[in-house]
Protein backbone atom coordinates (compact mmCIF):
# COMPACT_ATOMS: atom_id res chain seq x y z
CA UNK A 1 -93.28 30.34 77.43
CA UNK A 2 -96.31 30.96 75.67
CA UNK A 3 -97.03 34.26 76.84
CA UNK A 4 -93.67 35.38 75.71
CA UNK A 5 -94.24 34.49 72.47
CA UNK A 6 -96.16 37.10 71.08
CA UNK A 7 -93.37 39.69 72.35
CA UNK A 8 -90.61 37.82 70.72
CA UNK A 9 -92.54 38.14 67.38
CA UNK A 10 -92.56 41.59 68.08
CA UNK A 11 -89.37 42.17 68.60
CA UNK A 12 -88.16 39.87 66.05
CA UNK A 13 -90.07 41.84 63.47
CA UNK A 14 -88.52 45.48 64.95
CA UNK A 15 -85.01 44.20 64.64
CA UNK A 16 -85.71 42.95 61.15
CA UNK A 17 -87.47 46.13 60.16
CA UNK A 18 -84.76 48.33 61.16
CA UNK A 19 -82.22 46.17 59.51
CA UNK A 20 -83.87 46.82 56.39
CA UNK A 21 -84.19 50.24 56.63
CA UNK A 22 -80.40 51.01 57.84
CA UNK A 23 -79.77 48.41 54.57
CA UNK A 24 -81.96 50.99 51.73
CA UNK A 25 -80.15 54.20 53.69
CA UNK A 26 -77.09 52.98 53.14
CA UNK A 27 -78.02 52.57 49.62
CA UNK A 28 -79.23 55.77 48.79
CA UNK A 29 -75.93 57.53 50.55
CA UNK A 30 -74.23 55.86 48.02
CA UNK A 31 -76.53 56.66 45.13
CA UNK A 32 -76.73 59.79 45.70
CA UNK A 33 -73.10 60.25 46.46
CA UNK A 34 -72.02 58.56 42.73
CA UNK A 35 -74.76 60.79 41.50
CA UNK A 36 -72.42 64.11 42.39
CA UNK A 37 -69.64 62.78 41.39
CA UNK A 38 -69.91 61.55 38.34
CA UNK A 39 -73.41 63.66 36.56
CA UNK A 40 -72.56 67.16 37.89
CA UNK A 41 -70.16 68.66 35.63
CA UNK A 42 -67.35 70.80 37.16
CA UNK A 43 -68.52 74.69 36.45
CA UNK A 44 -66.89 76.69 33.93
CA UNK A 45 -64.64 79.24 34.70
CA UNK A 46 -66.78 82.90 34.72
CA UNK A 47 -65.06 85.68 32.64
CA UNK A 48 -63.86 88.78 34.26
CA UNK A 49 -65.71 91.58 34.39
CA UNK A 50 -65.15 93.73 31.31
CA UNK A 51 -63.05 91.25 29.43
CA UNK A 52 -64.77 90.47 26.09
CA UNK A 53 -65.35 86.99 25.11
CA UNK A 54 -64.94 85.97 21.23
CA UNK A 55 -66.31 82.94 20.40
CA UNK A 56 -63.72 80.67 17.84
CA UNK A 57 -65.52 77.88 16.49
CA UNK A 58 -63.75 75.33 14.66
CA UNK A 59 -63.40 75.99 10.95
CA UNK A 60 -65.63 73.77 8.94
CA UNK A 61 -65.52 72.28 5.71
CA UNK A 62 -67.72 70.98 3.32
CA UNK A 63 -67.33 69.65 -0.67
CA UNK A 64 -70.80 71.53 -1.55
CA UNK A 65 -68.86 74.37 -3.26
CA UNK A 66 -72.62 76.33 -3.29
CA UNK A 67 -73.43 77.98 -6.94
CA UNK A 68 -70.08 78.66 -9.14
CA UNK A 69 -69.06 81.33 -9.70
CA UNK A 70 -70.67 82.47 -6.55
CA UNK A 71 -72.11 86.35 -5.69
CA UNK A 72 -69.17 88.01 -4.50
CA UNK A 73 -67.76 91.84 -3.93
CA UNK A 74 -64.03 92.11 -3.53
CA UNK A 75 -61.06 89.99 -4.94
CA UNK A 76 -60.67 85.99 -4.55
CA UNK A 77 -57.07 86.69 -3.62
CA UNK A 78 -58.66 89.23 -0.50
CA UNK A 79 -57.13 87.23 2.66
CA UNK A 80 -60.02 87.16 4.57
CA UNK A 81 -63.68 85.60 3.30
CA UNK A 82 -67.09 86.64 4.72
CA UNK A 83 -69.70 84.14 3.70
CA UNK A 84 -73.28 84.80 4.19
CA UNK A 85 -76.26 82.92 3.90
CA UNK A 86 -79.76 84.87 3.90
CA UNK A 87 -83.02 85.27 2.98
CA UNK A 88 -84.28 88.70 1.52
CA UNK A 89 -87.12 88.51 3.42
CA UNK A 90 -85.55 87.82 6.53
CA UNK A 91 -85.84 91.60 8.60
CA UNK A 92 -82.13 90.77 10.44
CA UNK A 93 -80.65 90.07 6.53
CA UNK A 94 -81.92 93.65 6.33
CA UNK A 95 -80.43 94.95 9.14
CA UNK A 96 -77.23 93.10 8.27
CA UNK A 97 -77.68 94.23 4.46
CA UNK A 98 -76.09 98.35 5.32
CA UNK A 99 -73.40 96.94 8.17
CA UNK A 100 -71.96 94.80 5.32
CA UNK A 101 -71.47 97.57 3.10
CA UNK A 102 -69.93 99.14 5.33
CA UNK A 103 -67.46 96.38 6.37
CA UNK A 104 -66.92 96.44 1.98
CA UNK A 105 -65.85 100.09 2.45
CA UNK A 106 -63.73 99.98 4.86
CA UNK A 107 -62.19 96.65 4.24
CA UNK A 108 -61.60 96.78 0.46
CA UNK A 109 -59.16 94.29 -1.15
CA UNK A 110 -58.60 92.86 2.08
CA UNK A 111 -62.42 91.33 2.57
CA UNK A 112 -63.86 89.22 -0.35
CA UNK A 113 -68.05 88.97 0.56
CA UNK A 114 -70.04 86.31 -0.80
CA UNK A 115 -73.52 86.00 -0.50
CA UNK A 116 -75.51 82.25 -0.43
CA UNK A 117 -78.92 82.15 -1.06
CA UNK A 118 -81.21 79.78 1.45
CA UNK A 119 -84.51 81.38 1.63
CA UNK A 120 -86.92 80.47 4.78
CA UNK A 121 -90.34 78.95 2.81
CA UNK A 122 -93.18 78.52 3.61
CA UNK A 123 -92.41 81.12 6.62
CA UNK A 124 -91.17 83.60 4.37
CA UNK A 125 -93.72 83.94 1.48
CA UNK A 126 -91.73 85.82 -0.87
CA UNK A 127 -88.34 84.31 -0.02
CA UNK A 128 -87.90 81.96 -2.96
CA UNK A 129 -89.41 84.52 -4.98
CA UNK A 130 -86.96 87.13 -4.13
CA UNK A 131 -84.26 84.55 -4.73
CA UNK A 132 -85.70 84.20 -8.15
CA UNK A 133 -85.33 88.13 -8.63
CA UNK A 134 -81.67 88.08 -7.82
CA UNK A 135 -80.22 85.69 -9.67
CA UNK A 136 -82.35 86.17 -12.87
CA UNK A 137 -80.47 89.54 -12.05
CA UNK A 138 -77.48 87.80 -12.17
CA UNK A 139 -77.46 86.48 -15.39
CA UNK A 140 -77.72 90.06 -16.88
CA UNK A 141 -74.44 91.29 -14.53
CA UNK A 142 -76.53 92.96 -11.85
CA UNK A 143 -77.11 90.95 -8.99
CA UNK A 144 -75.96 93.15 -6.25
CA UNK A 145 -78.20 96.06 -7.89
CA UNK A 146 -80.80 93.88 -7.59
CA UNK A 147 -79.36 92.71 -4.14
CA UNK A 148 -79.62 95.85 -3.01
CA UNK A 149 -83.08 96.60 -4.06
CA UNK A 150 -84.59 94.08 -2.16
CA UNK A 151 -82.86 94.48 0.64
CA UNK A 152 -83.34 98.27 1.15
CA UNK A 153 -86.98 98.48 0.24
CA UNK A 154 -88.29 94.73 2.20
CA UNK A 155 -90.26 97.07 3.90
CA UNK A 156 -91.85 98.01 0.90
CA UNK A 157 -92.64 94.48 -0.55
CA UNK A 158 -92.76 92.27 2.50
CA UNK A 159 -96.38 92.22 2.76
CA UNK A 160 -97.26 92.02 -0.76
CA UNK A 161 -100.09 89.96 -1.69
CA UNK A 162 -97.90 89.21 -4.72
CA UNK A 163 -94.18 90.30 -5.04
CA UNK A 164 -93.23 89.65 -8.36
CA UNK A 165 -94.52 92.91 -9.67
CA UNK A 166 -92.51 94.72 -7.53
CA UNK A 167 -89.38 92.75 -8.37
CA UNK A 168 -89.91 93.46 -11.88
CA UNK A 169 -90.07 96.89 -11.32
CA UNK A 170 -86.82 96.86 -10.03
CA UNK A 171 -85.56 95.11 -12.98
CA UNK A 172 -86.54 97.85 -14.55
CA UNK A 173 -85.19 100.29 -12.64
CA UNK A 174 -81.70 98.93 -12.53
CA UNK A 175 -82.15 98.74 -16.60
CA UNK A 176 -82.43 95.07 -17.35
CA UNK A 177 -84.22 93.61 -20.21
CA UNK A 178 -87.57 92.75 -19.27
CA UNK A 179 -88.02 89.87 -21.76
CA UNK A 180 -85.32 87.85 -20.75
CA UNK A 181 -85.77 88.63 -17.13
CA UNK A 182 -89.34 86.94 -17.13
CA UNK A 183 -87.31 83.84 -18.87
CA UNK A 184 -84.50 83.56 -16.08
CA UNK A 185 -86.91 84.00 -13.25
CA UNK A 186 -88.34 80.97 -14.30
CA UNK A 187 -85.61 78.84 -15.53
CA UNK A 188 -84.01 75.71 -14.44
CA UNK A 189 -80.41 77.66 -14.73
CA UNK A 190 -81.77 80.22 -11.64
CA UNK A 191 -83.59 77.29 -9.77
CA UNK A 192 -80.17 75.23 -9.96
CA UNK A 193 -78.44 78.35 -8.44
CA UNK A 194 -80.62 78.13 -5.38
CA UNK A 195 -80.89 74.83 -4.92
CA UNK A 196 -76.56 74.45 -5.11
CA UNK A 197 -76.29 77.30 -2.57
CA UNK A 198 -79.16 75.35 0.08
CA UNK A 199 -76.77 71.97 -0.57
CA UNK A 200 -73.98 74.00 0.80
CA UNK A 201 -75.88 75.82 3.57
CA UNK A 202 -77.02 72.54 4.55
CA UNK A 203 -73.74 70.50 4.46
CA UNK A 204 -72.46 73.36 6.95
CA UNK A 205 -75.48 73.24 9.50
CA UNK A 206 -77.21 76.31 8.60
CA UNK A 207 -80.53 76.35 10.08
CA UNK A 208 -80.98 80.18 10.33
CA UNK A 209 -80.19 83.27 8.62
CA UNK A 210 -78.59 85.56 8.26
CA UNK A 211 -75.58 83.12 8.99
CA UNK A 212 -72.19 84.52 8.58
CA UNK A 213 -68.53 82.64 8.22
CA UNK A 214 -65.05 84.43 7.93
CA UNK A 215 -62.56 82.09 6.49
CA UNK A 216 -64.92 78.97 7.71
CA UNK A 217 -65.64 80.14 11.40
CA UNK A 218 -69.23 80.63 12.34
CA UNK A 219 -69.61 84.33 13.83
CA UNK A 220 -71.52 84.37 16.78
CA UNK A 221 -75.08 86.42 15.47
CA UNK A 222 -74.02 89.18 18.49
CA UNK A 223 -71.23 89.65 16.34
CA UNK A 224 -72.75 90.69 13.52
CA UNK A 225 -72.78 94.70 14.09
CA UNK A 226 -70.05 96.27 11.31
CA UNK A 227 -68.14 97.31 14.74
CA UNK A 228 -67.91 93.69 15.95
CA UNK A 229 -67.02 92.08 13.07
CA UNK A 230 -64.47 94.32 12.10
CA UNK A 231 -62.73 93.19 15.46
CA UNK A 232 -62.87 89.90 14.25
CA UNK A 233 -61.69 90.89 10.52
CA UNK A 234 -58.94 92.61 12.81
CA UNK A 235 -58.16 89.39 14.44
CA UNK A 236 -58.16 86.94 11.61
CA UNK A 237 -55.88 89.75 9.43
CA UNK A 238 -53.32 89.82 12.17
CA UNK A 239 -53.65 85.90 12.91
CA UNK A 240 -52.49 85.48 9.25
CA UNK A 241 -50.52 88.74 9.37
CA UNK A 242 -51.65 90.82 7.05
């Protein structure tokens, strides 16, 4: 019986050995199976070739109004809004700057633009600054003169060692008065301006520019081309028939 022995142990010790690994395979089948099942999301639907796809976001709300009255071209009754947040010295602001003329021409009375201030510091030097410019604009009844002279020369200025000289050129140029120019540039009334229309930006999740809403959807930024979002001023004018 003794010289068995050491064979039973043996064999005792295979049979337990491949109980326990028929036990941890069994396991993982099952792990692994409740891993598919539950983790792996069912794939989307693909569009069809040539179809375009228009992204609808939810409209969003928000009580920030942004600065009152706010920078706007077109009427307040105009059924369809296009609100922009940018940053003059953001180069795709530029690029968006001539495509929203456009959309102004064509549109008319029927598109009401706004434009929110939320300039990019400390990556954009001159942002603020250019802000600044704008809105001290404002308070002499130019601000989309001025608008438009930042935007269609950034080129010129966006490497300035210091931009403020150029901005008060163009305050000449678009005949304010100097004097009270300096004053607004600096005062709390133009820093409060700002600082309403970043509240706002932030209560709606802007983390970029230049971020566009019509009637409080998000536009995709692929969208922003005067040709694409005129398809979706199209859209939203027939949604709400007009």
């Amino acid at each position: 019986m003794r010289r068995f022995l050491p064979f039973i142990i043996i064999i005792v010790a295979l049979l337990a050995a491949l109980g326990g690994f028929l036990y941890f395979k069994s396991r993982a089948t099952s792990s692994t199976s409740g891993v598919s099942s539950t983790t792996m999301p069912t794939p989307a639907p693909t569009a069809q070739a040539g179809q375009p796809q228009i992204s609808t976001p939810p409209v969003v709300s928000t009580n920030e109004p942004g600065a009152t009255p706010p920078h706007a071209i077109g009427p307040a009754s105009a059924p369809v809004t296009l609100e922009e947040f940018g940053d003059f010295q953001c180069p795709p602001c530029g690029f968006l700057h001539p495509e929203l003329k456009k959309i102004a021409n064509t549109y008319g009375p029927k598109v009401r633009i706004i434009f929110r201030e939320f300039p990019l510091t400390p990556s954009h030097p001159h942002a603020l600054t250019a802000a600044r410019a704008a809105e001290a604009a404002g308070m002499q009844g130019k601000f989309w003169e001025m608008h438009g002279m930042i935007f269609e020369n950034q080129r010129t200025w966006h490497s300035a060692f210091d931009a403020r000289p150029v901005f008060e050129e163009y305050a000449r140029a678009i005949g304010l008065n100097i004097d009270r120019y300096k004053r607004d540039v600096a005062s709390p009334a133009v820093a409060e301006r700002i600082f309403l229309d970043q509240k706002r930006a932030h209560a709606l999740n802007v983390t970029g520019t230049p971020t566009v809403f019509i009637n409080g959807k998000e536009v995709p930024f692929d969208s922003l081309p005067a040709e694409r979002l005129g398809s979706l001023i199209d859209a939203e004018l027939a949604r709400i028939g007009r």
